[in-house]
N, C-alpha and C. Protein backbone atom coordinates (compact mmCIF):
# COMPACT_ATOMS: atom_id res chain seq x y z
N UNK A 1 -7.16 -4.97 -12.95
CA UNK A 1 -7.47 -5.77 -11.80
C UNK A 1 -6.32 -6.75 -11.57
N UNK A 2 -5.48 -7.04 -10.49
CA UNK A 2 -4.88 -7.75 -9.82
C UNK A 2 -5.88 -8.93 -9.14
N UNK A 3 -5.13 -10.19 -9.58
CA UNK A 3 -6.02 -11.41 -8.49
C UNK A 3 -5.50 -11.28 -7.36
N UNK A 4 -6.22 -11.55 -6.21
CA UNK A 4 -5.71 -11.79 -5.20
C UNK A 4 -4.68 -12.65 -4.70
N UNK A 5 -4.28 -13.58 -5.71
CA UNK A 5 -2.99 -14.62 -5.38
C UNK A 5 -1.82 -13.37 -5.24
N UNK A 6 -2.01 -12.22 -5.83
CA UNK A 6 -0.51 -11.37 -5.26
C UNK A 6 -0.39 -11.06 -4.19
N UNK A 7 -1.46 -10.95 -3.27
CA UNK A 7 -1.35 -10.27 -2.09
C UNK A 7 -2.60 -9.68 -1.21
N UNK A 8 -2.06 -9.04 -0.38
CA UNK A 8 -3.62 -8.27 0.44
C UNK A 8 -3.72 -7.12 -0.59
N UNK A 9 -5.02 -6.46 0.18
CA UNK A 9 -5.17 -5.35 -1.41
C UNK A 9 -4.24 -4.11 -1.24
N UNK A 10 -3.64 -3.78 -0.44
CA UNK A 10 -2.57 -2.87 -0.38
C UNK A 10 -1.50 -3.20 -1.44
N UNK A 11 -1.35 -4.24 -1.47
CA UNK A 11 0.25 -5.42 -1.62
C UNK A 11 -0.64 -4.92 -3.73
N UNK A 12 -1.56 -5.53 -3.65
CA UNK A 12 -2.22 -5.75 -4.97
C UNK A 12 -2.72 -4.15 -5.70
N UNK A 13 -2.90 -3.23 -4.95
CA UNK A 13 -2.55 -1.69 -5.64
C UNK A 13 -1.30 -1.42 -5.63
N UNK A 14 -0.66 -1.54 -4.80
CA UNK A 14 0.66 -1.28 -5.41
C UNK A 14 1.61 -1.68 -6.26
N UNK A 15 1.19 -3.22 -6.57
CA UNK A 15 1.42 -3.71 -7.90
C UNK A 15 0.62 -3.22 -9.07
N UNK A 16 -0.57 -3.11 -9.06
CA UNK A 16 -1.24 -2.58 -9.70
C UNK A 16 -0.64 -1.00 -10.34
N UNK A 17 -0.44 -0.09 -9.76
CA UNK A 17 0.02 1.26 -10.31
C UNK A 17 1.54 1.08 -10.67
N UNK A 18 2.32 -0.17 -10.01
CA UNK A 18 3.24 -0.16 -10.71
C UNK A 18 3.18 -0.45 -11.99
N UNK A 19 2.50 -1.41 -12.51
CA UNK A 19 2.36 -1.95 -13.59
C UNK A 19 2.02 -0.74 -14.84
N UNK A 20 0.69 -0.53 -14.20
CA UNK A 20 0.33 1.10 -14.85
C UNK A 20 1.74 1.95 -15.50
N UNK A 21 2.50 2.59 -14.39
CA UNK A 21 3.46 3.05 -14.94
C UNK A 21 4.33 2.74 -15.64
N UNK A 22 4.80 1.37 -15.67
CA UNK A 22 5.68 0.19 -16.88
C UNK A 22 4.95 0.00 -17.87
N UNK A 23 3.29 0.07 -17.80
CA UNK A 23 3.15 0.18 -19.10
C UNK A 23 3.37 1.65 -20.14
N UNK A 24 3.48 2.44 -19.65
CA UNK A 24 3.66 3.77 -20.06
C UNK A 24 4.57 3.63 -20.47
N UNK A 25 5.91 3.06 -20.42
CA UNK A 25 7.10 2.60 -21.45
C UNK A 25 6.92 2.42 -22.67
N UNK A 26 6.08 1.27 -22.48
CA UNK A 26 5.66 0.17 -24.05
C UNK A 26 4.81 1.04 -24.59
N UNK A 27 3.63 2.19 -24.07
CA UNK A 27 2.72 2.47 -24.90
C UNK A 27 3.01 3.05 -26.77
N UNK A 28 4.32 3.90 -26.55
CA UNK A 28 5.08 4.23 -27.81
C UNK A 28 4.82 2.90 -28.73
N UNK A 29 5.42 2.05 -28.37
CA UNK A 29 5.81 0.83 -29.72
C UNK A 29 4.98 0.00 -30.04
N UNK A 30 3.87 0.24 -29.31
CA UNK A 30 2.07 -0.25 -30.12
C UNK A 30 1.74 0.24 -30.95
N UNK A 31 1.40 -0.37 -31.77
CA UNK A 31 0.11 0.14 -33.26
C UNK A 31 -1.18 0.38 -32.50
N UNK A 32 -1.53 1.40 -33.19
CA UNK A 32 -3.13 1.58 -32.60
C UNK A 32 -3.76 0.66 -32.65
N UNK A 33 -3.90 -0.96 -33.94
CA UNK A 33 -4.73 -1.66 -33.08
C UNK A 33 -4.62 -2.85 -31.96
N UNK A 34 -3.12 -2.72 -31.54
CA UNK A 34 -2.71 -3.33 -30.69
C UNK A 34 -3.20 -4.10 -29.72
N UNK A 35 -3.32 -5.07 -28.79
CA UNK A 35 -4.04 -5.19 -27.86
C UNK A 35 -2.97 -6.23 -26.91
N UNK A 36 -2.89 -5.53 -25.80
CA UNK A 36 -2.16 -6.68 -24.78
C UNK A 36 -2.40 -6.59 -23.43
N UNK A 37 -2.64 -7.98 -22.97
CA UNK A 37 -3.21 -7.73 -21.40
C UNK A 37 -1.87 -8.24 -20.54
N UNK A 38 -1.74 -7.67 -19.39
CA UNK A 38 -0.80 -7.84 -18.38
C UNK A 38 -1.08 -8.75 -17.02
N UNK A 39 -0.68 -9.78 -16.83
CA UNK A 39 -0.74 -10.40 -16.11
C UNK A 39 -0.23 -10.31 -14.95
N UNK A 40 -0.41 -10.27 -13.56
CA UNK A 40 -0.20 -9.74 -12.41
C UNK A 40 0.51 -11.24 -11.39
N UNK A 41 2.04 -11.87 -11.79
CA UNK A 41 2.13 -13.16 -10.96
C UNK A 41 2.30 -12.63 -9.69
N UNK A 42 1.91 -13.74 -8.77
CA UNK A 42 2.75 -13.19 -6.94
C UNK A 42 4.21 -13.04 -6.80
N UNK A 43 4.84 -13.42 -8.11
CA UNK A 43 6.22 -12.62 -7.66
C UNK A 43 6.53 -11.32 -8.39
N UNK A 44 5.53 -10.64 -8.69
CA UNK A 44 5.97 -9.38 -8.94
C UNK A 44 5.76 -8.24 -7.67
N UNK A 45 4.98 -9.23 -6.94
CA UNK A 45 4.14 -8.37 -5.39
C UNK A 45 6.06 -7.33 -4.99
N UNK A 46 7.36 -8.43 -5.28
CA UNK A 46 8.27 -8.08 -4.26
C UNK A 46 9.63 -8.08 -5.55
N UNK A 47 8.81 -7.78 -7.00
CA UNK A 47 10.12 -7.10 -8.33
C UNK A 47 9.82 -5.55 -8.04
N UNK A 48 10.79 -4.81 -8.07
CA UNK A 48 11.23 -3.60 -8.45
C UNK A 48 10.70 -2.75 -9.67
N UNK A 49 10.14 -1.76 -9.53
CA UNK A 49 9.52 -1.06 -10.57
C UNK A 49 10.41 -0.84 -11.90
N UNK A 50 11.59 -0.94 -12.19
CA UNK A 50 12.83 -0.63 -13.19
C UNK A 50 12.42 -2.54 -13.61
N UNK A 51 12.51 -3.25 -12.64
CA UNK A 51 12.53 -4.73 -13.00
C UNK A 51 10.92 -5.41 -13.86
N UNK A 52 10.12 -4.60 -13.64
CA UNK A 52 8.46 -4.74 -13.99
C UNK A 52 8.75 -3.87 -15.51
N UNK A 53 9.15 -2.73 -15.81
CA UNK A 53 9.28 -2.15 -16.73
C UNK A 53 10.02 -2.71 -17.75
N UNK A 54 11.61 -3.24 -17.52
CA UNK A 54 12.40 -4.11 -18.23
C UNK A 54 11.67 -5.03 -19.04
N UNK A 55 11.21 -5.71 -17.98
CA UNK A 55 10.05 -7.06 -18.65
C UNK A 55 8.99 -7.17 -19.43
N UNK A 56 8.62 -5.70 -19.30
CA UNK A 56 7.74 -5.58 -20.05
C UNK A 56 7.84 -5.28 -21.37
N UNK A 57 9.09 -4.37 -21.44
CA UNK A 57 9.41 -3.49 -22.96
C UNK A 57 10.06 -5.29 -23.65
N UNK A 58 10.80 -5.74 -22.80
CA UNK A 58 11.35 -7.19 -23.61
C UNK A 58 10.12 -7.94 -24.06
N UNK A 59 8.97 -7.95 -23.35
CA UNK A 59 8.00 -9.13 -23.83
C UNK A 59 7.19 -8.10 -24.99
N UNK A 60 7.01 -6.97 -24.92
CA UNK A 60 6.53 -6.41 -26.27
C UNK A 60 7.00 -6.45 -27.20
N UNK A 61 8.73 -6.09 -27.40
CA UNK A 61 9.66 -6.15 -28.20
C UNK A 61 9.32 -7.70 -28.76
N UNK A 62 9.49 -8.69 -27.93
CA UNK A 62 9.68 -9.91 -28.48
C UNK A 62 8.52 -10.61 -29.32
N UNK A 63 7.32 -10.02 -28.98
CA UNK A 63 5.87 -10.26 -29.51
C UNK A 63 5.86 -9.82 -31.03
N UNK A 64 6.38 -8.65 -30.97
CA UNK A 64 6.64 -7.58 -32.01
C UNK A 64 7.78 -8.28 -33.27
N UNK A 65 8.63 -8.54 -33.03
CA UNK A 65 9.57 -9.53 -33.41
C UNK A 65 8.87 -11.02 -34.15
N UNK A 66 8.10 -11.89 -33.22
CA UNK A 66 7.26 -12.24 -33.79
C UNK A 66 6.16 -12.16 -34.74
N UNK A 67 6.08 -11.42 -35.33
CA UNK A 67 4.59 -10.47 -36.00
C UNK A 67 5.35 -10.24 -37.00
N UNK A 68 6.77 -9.62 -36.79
CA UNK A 68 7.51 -9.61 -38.24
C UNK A 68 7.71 -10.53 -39.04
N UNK A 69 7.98 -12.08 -38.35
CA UNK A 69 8.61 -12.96 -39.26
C UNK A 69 7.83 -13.68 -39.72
N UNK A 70 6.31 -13.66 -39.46
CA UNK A 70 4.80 -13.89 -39.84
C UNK A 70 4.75 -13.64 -41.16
């Protein structure tokens, strides 16, 4: 679910399935009991699908990174 602060609901599925597909990047470098939710800001309504994906593999990576030095 997308909040409506991104947009009309056109604007907000199409962020929406973008996201979907950027997560399909990261799904590899999760542990099965993994858990991470994605947050939908209004400036992703008008980032680039390569630019949504980038961000995403960096903020897993970096989470991940964290967890190690734990």
């Amino acid at each position: 679910m997308v909040s409506k602060a991104v947009g009309n609901a056109v604007q907000r599925h199409r962020v929406a399935r973008r996201l979907r597909h950027a997560a399909r990047s990261v799904i590899g470098e999760l542990c099965p009991g993994d858990r991470i939710v994605i947050r939908a800001l209004p400036g992703c309504r008008d980032a680039e699908s390569s630019q949504l994906e980038a961000e995403m593999v960096a903020g897993v990576r970096a989470v991940r990174r964290l967890g190690e030095s734990r």
